[in-house]
N, C-alpha and C. Protein backbone atom coordinates (compact mmCIF):
# COMPACT_ATOMS: atom_id res chain seq x y z
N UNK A 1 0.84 -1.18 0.00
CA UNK A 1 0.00 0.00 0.00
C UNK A 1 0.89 1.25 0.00
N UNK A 2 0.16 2.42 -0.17
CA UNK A 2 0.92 3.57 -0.68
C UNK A 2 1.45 4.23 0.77
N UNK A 3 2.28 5.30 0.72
CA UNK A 3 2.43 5.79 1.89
C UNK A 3 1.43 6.93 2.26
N UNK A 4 0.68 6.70 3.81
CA UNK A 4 -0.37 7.38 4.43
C UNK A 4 -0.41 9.18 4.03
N UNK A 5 -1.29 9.66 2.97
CA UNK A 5 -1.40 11.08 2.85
C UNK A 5 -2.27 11.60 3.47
N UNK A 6 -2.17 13.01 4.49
CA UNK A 6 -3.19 13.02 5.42
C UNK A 6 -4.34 13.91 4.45
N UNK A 7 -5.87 13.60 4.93
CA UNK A 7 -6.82 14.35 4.30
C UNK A 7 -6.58 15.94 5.07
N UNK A 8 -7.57 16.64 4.15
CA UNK A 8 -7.69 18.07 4.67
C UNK A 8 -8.57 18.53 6.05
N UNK A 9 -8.06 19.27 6.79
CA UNK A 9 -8.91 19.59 8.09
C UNK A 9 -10.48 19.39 8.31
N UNK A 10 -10.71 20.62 6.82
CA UNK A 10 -12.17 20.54 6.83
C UNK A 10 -12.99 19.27 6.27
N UNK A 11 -12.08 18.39 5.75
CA UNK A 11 -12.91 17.15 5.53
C UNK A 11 -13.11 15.95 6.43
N UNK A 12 -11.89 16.56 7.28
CA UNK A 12 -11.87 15.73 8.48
C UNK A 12 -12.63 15.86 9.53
N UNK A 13 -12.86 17.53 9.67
CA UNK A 13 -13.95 17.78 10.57
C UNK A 13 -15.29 17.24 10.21
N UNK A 14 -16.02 16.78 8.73
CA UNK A 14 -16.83 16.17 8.40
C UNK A 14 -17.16 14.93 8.99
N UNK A 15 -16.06 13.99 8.92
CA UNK A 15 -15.55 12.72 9.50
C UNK A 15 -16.12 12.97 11.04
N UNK A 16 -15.39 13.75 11.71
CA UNK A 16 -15.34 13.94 13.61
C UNK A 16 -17.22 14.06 13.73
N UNK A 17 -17.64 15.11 12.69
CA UNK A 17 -19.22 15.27 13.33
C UNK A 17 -19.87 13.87 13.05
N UNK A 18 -19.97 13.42 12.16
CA UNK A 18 -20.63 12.22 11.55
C UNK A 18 -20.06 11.20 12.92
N UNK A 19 -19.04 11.33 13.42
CA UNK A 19 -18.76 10.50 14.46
C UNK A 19 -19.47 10.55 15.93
N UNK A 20 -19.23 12.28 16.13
CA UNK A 20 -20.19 12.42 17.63
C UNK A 20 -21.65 12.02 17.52
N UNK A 21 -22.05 12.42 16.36
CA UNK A 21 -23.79 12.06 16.26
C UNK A 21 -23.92 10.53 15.74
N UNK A 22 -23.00 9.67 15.73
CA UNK A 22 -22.89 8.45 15.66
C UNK A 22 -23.95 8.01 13.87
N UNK A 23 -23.75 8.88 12.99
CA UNK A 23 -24.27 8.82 11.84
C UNK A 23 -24.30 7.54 10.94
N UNK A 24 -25.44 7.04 10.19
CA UNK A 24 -25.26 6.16 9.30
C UNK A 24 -24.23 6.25 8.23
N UNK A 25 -23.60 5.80 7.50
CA UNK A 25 -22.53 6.72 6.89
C UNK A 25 -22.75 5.68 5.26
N UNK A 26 -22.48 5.84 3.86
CA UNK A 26 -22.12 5.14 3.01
C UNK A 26 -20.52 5.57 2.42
N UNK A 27 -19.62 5.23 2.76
CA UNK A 27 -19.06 5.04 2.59
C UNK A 27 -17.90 4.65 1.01
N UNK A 28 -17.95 5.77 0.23
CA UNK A 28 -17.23 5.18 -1.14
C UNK A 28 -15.63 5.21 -1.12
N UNK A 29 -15.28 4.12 -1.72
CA UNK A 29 -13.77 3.91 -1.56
C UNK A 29 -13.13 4.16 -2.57
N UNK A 30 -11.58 4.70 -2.87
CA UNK A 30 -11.10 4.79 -3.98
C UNK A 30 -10.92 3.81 -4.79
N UNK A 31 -11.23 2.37 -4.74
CA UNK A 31 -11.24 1.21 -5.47
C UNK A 31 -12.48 1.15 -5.90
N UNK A 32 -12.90 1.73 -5.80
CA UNK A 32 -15.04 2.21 -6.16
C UNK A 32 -16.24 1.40 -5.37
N UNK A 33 -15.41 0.69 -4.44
CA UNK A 33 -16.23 -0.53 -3.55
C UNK A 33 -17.03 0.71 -2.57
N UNK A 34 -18.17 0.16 -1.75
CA UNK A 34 -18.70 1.18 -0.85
C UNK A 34 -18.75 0.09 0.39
N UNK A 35 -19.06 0.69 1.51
CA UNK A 35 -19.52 0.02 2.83
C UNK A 35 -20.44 0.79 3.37
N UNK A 36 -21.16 0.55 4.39
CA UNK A 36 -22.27 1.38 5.16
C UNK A 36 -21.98 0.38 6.46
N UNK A 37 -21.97 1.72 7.39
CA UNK A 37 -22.10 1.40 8.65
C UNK A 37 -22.29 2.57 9.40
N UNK A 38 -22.51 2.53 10.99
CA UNK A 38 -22.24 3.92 11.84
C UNK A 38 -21.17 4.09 12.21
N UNK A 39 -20.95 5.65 11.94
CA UNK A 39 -19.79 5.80 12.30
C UNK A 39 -19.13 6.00 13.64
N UNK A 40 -18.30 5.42 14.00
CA UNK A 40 -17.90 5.58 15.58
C UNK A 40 -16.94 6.32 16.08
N UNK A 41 -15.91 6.27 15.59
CA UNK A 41 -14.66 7.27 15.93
C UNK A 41 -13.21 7.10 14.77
N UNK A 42 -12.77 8.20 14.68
CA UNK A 42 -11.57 8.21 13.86
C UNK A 42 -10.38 7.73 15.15
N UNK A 43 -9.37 6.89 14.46
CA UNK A 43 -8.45 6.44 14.85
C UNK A 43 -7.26 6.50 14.85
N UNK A 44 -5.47 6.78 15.62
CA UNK A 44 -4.70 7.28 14.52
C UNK A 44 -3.83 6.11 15.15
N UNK A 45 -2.51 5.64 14.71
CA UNK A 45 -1.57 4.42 14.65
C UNK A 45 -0.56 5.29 14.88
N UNK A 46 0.46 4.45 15.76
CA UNK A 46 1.52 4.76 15.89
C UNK A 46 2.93 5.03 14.70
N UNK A 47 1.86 5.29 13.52
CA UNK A 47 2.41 5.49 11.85
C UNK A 47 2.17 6.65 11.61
N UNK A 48 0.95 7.00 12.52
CA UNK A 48 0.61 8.27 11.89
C UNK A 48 -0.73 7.93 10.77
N UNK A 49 -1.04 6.90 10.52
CA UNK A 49 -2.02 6.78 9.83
C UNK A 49 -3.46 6.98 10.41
N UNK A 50 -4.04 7.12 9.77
CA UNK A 50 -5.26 7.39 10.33
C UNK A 50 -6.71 6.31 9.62
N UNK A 51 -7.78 6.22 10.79
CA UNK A 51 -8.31 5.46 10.11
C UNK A 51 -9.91 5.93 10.31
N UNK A 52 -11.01 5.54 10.19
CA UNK A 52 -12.70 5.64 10.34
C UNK A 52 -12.90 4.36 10.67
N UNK A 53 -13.53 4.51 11.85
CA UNK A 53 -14.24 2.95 12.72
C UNK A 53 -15.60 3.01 12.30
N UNK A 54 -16.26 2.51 11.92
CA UNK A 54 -17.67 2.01 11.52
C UNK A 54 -18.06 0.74 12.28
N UNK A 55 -19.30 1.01 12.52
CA UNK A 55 -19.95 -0.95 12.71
C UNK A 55 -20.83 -1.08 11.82
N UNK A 56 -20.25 -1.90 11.16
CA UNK A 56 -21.52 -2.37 9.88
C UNK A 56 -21.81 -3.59 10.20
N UNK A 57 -22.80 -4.12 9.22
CA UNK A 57 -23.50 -5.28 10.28
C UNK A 57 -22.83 -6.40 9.91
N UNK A 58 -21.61 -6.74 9.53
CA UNK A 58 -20.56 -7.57 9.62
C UNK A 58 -19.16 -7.48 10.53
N UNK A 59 -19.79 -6.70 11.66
CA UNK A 59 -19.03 -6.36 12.82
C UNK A 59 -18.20 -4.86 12.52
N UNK A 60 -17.05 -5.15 13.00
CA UNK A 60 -16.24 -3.33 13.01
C UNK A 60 -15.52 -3.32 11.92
N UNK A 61 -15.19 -2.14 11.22
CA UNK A 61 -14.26 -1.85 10.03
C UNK A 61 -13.65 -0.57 10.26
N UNK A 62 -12.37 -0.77 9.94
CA UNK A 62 -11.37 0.09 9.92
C UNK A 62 -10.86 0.82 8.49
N UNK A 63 -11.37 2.34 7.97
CA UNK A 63 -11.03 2.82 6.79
C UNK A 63 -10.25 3.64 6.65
N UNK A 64 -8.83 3.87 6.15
CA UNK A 64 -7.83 4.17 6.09
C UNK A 64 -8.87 5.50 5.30
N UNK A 65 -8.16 6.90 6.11
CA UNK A 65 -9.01 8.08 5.85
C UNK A 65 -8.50 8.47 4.22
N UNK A 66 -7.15 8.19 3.91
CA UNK A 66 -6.61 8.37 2.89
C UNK A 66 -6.81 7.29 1.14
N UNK A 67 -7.45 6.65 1.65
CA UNK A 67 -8.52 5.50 1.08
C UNK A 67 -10.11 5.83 0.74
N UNK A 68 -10.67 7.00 1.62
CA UNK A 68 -12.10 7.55 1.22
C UNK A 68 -12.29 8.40 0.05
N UNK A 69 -13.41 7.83 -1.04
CA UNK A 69 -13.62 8.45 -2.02
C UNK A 69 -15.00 10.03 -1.74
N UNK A 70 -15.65 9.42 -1.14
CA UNK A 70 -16.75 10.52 -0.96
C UNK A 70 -17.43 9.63 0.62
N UNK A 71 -18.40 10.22 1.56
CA UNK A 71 -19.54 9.93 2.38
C UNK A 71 -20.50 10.17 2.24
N UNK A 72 -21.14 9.89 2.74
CA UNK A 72 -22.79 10.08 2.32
C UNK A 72 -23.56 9.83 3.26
N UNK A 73 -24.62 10.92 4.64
CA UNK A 73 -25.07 10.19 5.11
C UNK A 73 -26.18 10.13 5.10
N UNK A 74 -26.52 8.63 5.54
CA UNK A 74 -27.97 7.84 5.46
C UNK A 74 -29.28 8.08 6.46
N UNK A 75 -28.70 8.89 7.54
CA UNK A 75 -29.52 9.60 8.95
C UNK A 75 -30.50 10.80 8.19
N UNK A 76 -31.99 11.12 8.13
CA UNK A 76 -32.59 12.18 7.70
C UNK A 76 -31.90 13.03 9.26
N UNK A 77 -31.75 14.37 8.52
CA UNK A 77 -31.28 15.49 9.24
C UNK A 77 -30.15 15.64 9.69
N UNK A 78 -29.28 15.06 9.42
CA UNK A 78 -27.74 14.44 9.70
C UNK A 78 -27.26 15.47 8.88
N UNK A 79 -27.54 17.14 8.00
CA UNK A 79 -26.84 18.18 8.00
C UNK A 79 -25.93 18.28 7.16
N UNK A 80 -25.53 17.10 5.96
CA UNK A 80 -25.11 16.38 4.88
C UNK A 80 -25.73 15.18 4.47
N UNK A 81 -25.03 15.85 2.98
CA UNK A 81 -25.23 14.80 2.01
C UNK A 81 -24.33 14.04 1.46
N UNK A 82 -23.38 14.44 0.45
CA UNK A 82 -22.57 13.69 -0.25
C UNK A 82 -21.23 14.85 -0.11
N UNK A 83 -20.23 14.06 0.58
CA UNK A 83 -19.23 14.90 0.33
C UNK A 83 -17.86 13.74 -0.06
N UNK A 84 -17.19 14.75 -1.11
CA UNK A 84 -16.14 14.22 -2.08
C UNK A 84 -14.84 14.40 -0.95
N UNK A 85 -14.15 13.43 -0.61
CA UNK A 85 -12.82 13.81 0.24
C UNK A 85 -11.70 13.63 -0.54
N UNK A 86 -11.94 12.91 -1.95
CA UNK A 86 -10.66 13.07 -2.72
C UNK A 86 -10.88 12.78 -4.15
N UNK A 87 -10.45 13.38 -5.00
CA UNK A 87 -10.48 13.33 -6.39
C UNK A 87 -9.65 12.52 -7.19
């Protein structure tokens, strides 16, 4: 895998709210795969990498923040819709 590039503040702050309000999230990946789960908390490694904890209903998943194509969440009133974190 590539070496960890960090996302931008304000997309990260996207990430942190969707986390406190424990949001449904869909999830698109840069390999074009998606996941859905709630989101629980961002995570960081003693690499410096960073990751998105979800529980989807195949237990917990760990998404390398630098790996997210767009979010999307699935909660009515959840204050977003679709946001692009990398091009």
């Amino acid at each position: 895998m590539e070496p960890y590039r960090p996302i931008s503040c304000d997309l990260h702050d996207h990430l942190e709210i969707a986390c406190l309000r424990r949001l449904r999230l869909r999830v698109e990946l840069a390999d074009g795969t998606q996941v859905e789960g709630r989101a629980l908390t961002t995570v960081s490694t003693a690499a410096k990498e960073e990751f998105l904890r979800l529980e989807c209903t195949d237990g917990l998943r760990e998404l390398r923040l630098d790996q997210l194509h767009a979010i999307s969440a699935l909660d009515d009133g959840s204050g977003f819709g679709r946001i692009v974190l990398s091009e």
